[in-house]
N, C-alpha and C. Protein backbone atom coordinates (compact mmCIF):
# COMPACT_ATOMS: atom_id res chain seq x y z
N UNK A 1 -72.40 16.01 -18.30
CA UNK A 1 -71.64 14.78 -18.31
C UNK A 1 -70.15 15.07 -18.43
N UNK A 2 -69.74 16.00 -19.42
CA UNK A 2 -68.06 16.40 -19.57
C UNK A 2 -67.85 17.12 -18.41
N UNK A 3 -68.82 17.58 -17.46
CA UNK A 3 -68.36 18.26 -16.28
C UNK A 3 -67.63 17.40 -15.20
N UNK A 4 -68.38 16.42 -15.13
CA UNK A 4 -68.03 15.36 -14.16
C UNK A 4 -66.85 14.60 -14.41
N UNK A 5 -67.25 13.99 -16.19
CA UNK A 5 -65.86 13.18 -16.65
C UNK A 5 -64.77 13.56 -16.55
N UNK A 6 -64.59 14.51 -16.83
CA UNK A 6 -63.21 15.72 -17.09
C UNK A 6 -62.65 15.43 -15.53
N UNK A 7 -62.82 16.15 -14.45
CA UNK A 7 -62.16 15.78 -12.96
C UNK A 7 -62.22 14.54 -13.06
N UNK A 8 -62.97 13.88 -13.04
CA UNK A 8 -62.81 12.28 -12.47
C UNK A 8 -61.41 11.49 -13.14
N UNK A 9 -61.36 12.07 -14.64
CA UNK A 9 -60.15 11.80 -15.50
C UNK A 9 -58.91 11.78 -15.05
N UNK A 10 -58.85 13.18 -14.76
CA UNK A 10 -57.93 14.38 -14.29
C UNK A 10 -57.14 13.79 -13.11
N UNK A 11 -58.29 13.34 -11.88
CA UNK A 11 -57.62 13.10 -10.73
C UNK A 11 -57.43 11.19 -11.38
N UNK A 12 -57.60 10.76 -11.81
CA UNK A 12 -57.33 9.46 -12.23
C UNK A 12 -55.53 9.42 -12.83
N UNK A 13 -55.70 10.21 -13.67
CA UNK A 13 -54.30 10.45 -14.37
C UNK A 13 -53.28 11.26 -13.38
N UNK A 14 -53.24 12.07 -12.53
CA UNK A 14 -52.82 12.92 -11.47
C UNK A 14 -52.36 11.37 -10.55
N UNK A 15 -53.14 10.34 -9.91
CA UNK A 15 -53.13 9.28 -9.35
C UNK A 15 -51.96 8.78 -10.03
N UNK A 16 -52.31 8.09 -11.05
CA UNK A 16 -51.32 7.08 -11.95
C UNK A 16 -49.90 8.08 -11.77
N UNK A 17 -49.55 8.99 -12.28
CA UNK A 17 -48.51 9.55 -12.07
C UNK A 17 -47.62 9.48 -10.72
N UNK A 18 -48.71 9.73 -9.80
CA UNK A 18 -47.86 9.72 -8.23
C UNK A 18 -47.41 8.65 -8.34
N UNK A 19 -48.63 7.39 -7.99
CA UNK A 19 -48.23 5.81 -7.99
C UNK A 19 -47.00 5.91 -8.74
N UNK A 20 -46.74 5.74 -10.28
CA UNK A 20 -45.51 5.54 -11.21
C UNK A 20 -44.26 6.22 -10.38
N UNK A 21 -44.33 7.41 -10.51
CA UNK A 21 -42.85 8.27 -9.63
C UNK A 21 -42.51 7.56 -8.54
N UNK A 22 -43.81 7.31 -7.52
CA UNK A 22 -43.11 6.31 -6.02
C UNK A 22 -42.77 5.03 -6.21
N UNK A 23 -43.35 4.54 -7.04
CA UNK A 23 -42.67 3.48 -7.00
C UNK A 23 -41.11 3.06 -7.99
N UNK A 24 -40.91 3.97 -8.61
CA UNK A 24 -39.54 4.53 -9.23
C UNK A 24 -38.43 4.53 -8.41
N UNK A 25 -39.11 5.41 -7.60
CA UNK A 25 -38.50 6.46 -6.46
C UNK A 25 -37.65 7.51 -6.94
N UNK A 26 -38.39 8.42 -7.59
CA UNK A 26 -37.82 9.11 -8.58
C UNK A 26 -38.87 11.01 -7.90
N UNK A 27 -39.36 10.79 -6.91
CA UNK A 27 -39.52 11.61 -6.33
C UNK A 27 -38.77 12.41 -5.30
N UNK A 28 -37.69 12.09 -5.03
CA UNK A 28 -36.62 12.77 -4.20
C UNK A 28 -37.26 12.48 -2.78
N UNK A 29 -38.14 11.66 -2.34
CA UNK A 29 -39.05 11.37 -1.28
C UNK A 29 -38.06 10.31 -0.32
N UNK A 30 -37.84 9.91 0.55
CA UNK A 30 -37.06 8.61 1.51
C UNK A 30 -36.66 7.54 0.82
N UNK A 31 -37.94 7.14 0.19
CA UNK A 31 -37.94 5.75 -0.61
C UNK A 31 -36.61 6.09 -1.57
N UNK A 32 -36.41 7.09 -2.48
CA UNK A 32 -35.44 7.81 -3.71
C UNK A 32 -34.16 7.48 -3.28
N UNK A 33 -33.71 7.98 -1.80
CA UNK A 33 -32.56 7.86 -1.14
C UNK A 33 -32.00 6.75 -0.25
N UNK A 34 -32.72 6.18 -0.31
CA UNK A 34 -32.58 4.82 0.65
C UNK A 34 -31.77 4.10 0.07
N UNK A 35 -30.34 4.05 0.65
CA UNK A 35 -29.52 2.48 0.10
C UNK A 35 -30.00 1.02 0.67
N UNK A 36 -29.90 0.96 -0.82
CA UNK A 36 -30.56 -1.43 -0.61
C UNK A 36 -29.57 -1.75 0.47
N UNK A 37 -30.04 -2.34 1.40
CA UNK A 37 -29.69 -3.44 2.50
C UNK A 37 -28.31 -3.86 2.07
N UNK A 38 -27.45 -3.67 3.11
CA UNK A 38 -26.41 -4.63 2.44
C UNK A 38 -26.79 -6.08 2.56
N UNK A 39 -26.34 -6.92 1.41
CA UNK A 39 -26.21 -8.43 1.37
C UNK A 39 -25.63 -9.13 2.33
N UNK A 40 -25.52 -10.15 2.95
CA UNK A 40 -24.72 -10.32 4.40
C UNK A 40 -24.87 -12.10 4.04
N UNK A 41 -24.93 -12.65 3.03
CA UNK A 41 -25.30 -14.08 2.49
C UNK A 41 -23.40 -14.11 2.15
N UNK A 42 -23.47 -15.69 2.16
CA UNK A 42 -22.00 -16.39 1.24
C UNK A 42 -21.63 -15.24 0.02
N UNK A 43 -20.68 -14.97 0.09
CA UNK A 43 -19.98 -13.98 -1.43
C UNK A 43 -19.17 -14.84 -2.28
N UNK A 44 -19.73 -14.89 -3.34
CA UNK A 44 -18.95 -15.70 -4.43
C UNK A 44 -17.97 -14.81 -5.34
N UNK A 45 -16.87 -15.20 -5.44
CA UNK A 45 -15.30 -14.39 -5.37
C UNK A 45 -14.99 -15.16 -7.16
N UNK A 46 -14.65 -13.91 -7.72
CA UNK A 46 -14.12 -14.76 -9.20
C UNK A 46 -12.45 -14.78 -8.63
N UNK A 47 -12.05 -16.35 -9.16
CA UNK A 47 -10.62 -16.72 -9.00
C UNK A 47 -9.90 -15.87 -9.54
N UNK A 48 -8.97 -15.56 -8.88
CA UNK A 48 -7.69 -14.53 -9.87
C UNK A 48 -6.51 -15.26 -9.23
N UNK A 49 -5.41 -14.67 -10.08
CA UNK A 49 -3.52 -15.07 -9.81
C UNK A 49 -3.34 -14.08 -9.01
N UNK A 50 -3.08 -15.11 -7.95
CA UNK A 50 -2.89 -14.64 -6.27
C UNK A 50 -1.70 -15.56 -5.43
N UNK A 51 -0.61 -15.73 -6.48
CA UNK A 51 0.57 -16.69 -6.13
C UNK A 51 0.85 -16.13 -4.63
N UNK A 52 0.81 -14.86 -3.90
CA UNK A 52 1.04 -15.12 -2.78
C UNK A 52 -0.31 -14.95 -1.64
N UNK A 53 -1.35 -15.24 -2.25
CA UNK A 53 -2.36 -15.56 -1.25
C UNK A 53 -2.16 -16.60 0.06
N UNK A 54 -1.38 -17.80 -0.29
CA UNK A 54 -1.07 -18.79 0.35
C UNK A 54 -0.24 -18.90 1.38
N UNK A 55 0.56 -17.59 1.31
CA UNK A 55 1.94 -17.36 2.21
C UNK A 55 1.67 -16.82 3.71
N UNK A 56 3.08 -16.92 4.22
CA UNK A 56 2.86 -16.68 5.55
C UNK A 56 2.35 -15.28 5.84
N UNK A 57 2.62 -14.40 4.97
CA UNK A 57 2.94 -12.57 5.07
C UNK A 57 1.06 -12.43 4.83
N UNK A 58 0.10 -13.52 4.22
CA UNK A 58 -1.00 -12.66 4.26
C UNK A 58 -1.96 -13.71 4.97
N UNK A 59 -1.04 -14.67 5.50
CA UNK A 59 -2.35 -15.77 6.81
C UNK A 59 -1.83 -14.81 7.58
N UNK A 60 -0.65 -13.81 8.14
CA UNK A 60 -0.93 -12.75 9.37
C UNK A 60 -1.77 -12.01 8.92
N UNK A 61 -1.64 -11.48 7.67
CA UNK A 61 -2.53 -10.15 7.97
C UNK A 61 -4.22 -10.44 7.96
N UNK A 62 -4.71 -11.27 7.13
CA UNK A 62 -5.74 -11.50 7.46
C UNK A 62 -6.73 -12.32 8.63
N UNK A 63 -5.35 -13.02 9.01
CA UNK A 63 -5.83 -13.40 11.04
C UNK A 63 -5.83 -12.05 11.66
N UNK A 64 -5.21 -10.82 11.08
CA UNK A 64 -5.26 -9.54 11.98
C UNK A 64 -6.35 -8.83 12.08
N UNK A 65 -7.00 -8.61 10.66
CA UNK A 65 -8.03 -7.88 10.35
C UNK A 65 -8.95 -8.15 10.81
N UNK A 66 -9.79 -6.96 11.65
CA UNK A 66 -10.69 -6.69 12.29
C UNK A 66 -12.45 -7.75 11.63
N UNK A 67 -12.86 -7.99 12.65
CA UNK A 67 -14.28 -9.22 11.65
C UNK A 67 -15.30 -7.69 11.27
N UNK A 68 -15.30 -6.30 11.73
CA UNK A 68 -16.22 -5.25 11.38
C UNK A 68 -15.32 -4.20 10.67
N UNK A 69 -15.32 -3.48 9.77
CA UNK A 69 -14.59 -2.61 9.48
C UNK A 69 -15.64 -1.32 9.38
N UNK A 70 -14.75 -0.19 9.74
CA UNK A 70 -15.90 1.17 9.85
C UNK A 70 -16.30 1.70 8.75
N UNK A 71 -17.54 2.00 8.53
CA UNK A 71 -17.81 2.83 7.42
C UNK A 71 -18.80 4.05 7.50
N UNK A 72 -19.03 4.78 7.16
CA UNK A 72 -19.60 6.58 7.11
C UNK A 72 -21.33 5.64 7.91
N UNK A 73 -21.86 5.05 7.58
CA UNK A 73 -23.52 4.22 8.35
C UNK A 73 -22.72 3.22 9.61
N UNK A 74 -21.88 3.17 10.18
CA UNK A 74 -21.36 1.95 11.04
C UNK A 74 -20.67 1.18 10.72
N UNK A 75 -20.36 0.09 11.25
CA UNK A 75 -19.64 -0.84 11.35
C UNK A 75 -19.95 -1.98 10.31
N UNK A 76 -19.04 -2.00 9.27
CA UNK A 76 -19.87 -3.28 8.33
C UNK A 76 -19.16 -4.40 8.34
N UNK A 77 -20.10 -5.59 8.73
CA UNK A 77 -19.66 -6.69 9.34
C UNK A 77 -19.26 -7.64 8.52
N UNK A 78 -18.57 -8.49 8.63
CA UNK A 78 -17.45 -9.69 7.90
C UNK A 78 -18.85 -10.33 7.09
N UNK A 79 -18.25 -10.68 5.67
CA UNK A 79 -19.30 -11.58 5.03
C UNK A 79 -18.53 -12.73 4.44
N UNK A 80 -19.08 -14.06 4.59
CA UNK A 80 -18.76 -15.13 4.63
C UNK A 80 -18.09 -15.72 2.99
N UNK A 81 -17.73 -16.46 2.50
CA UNK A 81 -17.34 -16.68 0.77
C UNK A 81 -18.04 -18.35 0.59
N UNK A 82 -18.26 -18.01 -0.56
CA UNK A 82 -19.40 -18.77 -0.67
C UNK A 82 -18.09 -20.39 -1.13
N UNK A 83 -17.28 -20.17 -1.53
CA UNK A 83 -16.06 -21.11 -1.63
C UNK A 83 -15.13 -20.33 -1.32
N UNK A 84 -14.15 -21.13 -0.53
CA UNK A 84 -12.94 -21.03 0.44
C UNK A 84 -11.96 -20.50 -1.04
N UNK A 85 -11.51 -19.08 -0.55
CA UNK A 85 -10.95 -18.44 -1.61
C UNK A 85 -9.57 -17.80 -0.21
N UNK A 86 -8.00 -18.72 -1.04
CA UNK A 86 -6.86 -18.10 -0.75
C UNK A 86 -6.83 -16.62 -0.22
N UNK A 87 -6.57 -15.84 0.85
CA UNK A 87 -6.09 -14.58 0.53
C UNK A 87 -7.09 -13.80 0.80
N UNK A 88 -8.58 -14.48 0.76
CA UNK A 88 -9.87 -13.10 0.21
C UNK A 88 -10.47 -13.27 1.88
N UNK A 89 -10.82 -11.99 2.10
CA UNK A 89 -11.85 -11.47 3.18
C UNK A 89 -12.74 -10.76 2.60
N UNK A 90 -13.78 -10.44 3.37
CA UNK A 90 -15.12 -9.61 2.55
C UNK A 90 -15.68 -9.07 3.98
N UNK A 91 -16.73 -8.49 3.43
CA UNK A 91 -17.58 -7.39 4.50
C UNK A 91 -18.44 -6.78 3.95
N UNK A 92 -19.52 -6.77 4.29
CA UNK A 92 -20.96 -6.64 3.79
C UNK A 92 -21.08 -5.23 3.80
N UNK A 93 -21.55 -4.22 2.44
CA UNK A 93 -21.73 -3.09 2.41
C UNK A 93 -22.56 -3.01 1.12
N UNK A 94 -23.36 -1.68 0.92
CA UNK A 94 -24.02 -1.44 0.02
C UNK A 94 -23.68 -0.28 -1.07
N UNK A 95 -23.88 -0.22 -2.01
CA UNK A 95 -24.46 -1.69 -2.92
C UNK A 95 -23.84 -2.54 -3.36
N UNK A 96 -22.23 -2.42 -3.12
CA UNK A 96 -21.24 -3.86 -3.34
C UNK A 96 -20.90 -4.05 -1.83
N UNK A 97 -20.08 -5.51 -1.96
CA UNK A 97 -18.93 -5.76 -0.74
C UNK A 97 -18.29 -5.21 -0.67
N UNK A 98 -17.20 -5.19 0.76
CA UNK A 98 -15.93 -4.56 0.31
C UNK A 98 -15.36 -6.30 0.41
N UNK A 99 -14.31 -5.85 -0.62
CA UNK A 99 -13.06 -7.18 -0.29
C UNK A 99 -11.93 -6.81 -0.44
N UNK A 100 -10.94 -7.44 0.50
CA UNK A 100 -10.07 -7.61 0.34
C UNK A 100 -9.32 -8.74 -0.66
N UNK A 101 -7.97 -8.62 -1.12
CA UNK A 101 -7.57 -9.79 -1.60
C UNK A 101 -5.77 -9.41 -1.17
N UNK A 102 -4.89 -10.50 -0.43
CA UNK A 102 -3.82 -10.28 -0.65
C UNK A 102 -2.89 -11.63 -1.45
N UNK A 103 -1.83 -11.02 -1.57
CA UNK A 103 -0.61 -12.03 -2.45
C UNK A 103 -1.22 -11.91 -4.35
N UNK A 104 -1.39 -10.39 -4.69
CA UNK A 104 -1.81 -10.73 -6.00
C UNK A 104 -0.55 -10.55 -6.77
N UNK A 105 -0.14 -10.41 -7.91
CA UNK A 105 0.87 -10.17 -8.28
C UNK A 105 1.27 -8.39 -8.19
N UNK A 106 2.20 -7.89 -8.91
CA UNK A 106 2.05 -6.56 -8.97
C UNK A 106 1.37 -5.88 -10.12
N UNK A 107 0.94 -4.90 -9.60
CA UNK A 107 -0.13 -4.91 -11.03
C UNK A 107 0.95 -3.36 -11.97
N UNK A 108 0.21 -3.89 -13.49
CA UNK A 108 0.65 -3.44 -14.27
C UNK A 108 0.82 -2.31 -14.49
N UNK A 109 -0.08 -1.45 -13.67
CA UNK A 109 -0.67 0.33 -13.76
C UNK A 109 0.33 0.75 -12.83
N UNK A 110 1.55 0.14 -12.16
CA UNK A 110 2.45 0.66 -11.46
C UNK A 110 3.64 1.09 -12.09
N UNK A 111 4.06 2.22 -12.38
CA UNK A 111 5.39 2.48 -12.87
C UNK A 111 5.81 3.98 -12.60
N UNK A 112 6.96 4.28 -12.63
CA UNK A 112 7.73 4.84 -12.25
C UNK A 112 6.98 6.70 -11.69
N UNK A 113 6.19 6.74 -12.92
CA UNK A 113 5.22 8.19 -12.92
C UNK A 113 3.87 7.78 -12.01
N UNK A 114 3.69 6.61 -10.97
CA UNK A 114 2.06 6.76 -10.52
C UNK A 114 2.08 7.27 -9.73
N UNK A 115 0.87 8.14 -9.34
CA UNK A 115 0.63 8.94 -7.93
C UNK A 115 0.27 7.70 -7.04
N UNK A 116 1.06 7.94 -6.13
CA UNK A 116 0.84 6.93 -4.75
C UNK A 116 0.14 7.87 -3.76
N UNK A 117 -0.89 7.49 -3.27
CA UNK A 117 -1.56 7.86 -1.91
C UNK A 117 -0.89 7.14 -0.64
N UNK A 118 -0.38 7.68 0.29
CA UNK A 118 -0.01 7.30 1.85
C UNK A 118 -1.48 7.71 2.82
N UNK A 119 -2.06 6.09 3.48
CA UNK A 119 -2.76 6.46 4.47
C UNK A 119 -1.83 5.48 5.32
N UNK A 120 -2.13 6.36 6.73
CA UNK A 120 -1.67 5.91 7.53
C UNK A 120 -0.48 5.24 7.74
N UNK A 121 0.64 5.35 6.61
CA UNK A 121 1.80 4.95 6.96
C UNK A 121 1.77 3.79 5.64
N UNK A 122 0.81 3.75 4.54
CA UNK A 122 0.87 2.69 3.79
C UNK A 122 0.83 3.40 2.47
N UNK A 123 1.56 2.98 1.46
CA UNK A 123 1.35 3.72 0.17
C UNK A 123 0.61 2.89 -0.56
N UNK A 124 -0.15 3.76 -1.28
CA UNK A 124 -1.64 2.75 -2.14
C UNK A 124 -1.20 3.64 -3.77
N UNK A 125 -1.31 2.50 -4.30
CA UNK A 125 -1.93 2.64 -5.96
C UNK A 125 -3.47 2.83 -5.99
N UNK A 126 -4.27 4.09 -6.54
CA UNK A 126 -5.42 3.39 -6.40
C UNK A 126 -6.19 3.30 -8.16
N UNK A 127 -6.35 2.26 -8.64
CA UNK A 127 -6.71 1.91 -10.00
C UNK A 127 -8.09 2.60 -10.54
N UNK A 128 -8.07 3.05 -11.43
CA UNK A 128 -9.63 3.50 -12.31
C UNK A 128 -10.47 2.31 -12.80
N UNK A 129 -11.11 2.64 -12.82
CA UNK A 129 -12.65 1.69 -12.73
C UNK A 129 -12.76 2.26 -14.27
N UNK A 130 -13.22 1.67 -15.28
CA UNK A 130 -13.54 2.22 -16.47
C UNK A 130 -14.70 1.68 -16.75
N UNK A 131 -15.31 1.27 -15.98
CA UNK A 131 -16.69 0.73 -16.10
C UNK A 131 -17.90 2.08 -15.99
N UNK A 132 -18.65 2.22 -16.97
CA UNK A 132 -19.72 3.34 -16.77
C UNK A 132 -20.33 3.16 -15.27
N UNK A 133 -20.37 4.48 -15.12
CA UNK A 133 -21.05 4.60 -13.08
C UNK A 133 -20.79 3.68 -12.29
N UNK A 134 -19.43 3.54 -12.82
CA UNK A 134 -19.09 2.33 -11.32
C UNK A 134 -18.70 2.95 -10.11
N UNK A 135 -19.57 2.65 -8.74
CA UNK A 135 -19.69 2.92 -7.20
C UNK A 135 -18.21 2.63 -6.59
N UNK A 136 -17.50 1.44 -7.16
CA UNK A 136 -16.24 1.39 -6.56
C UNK A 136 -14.87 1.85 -6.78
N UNK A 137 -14.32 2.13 -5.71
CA UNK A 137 -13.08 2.66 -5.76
C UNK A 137 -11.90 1.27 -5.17
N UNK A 138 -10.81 0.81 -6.30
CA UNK A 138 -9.85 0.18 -6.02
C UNK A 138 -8.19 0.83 -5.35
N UNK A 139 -7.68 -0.10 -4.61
CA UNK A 139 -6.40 0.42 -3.65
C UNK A 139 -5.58 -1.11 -3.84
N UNK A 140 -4.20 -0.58 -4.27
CA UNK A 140 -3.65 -1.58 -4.04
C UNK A 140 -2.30 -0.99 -3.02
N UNK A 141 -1.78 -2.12 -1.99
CA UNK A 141 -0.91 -1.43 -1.16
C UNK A 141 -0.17 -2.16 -2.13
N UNK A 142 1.21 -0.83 -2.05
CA UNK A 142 2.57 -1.54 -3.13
C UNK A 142 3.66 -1.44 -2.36
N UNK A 143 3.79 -1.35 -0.97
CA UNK A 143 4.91 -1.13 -0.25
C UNK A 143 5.14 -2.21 0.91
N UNK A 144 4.88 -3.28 0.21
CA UNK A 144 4.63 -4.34 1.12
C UNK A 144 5.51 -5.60 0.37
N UNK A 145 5.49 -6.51 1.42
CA UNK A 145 6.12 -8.09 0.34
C UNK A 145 5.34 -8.34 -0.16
N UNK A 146 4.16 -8.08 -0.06
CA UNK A 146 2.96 -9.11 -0.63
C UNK A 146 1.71 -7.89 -1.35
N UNK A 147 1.53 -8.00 -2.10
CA UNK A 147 0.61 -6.84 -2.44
C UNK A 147 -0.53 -7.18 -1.96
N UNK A 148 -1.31 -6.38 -1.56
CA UNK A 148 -2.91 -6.27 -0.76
C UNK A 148 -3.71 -4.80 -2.10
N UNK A 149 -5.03 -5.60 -2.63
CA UNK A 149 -6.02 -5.19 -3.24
C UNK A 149 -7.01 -5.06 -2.50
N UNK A 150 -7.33 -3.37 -1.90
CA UNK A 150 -9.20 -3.17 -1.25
C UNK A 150 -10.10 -2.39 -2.49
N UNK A 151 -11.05 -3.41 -2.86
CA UNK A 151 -12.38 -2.79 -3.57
C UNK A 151 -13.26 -2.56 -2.41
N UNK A 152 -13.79 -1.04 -2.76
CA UNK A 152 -14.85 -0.69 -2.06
C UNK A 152 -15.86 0.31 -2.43
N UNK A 153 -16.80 0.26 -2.17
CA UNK A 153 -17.74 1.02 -3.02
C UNK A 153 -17.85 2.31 -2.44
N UNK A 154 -17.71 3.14 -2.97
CA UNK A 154 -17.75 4.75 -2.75
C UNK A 154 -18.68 5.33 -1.74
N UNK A 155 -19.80 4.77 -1.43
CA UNK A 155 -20.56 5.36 -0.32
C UNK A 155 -20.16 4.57 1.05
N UNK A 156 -18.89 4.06 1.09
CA UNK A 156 -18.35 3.27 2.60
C UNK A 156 -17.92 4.42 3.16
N UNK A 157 -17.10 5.16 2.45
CA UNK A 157 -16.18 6.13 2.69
C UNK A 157 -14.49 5.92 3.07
N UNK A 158 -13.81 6.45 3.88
CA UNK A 158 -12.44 6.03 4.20
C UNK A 158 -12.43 4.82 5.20
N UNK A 159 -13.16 4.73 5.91
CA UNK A 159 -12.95 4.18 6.77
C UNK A 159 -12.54 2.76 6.72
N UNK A 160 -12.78 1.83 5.55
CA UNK A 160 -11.98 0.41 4.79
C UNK A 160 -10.61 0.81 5.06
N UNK A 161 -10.38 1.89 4.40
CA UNK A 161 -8.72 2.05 3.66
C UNK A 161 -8.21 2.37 4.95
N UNK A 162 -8.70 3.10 5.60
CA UNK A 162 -8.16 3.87 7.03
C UNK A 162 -7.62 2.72 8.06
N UNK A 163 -8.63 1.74 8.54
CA UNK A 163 -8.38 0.32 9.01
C UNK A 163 -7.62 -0.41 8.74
N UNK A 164 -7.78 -1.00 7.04
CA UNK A 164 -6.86 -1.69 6.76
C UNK A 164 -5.69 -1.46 6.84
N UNK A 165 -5.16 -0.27 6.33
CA UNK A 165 -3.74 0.57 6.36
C UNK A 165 -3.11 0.30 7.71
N UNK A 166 -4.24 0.62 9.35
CA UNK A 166 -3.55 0.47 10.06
C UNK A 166 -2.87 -1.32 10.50
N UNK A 167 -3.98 -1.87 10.12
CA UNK A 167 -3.73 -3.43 10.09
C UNK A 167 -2.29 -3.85 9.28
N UNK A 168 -1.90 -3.46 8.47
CA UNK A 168 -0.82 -3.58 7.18
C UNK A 168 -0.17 -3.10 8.05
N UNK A 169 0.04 -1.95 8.66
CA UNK A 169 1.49 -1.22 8.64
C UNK A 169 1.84 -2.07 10.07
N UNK A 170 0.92 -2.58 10.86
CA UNK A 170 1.22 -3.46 12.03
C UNK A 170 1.65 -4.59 11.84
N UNK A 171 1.06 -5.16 10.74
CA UNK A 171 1.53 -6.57 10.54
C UNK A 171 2.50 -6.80 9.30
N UNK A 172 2.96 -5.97 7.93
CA UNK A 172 3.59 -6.20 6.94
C UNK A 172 4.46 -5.19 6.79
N UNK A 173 6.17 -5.68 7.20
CA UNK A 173 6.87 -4.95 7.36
C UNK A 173 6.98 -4.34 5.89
N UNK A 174 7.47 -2.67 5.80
CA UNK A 174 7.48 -1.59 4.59
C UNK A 174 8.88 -2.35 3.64
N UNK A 175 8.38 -2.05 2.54
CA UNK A 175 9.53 -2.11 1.45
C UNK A 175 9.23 -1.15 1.04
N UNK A 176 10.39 -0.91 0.06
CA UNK A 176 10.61 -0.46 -1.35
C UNK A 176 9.49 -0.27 -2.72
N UNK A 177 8.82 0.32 -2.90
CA UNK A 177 7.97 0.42 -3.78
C UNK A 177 8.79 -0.09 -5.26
N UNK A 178 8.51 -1.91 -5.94
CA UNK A 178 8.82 -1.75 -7.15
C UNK A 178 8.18 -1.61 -8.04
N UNK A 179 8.59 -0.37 -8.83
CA UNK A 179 7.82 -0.23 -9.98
C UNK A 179 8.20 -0.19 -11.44
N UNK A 180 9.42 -1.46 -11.24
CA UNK A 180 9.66 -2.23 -12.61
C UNK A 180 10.10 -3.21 -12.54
């Protein structure tokens, strides 16, 4: 009788284990690596102070910007706002959006010592995330009349910042970086 019980156990518990790990996805198997679908539904935007969202300098740039922007999987396509938000564009990517926001104020993390990144002809602030394992990376352009904020989540790759930059430097003539 313990001859039989014993395997029958064995492969019972051997079972339960696989099942548990796959459905985890904690087996390093397809399922493990697979990014969730991007969302492509209305995006609901928390309000922020965006005194120049309203202005002429960012109804061009965001009539400019492309409705797909490129990313490392393709082309990720414009996503809709779930209320009509000043200033904000979006685009469906995983596992966040990307968004844009322009006319915010200047932000505070700018002063005299920040490393500025230049893509494409645009100088970016780009802000730390102090949130545990946060996926996104923030850019603010500071060489503009109007400041422009891109959040985007780290597995898009350049290709947000790369676009947008060229969109900005076409449509928002360069200033002066102030950083006081």
């Amino acid at each position: 009788m313990v001859a039989i019980t014993l395997p029958v156990l064995l492969a019972v518990i051997v079972a339960a284990i696989g099942i548990t790990v796959r459905i985890r996805g904690i087996d390093g198997g397809p399922d493990a690596t697979a990014a969730a679908p991007a969302e492509t539904g209305p995006l609901a935007v928390a309000p922020v102070d965006a005194p120049g969202a309203g202005g002429g300098e960012c109804a061009a740039l965001l009539a400019a910007l492309p409705v797909g922007l490129p990313g490392d999987d393709g082309v990720l396509p414009s996503r809709p706002l779930a209320e009509p938000a000043p200033g904000v564009l979006a685009w469906a990517a995983s596992p966040r959006p990307v968004v844009l926001r322009c006319g915010l104020p200047r932000p505070v993390e700018l002063n005299p010592a920040s490393a500025l990144l230049e893509i494409n002809g645009v100088r970016w602030l780009r802000l730390t995330d102090t949130a545990p394992d946060s996926v996104l990376a923030t850019y603010v352009a500071v060489d503009r009349p109007v400041y422009v904020v891109l959040t985007a989540p780290s597995t898009v790759g350049s290709g947000p910042l790369q676009a947008v930059s060229d969109v900005i430097r076409s449509t928002l003539p360069a200033t002066e970086v102030a950083v006081r």
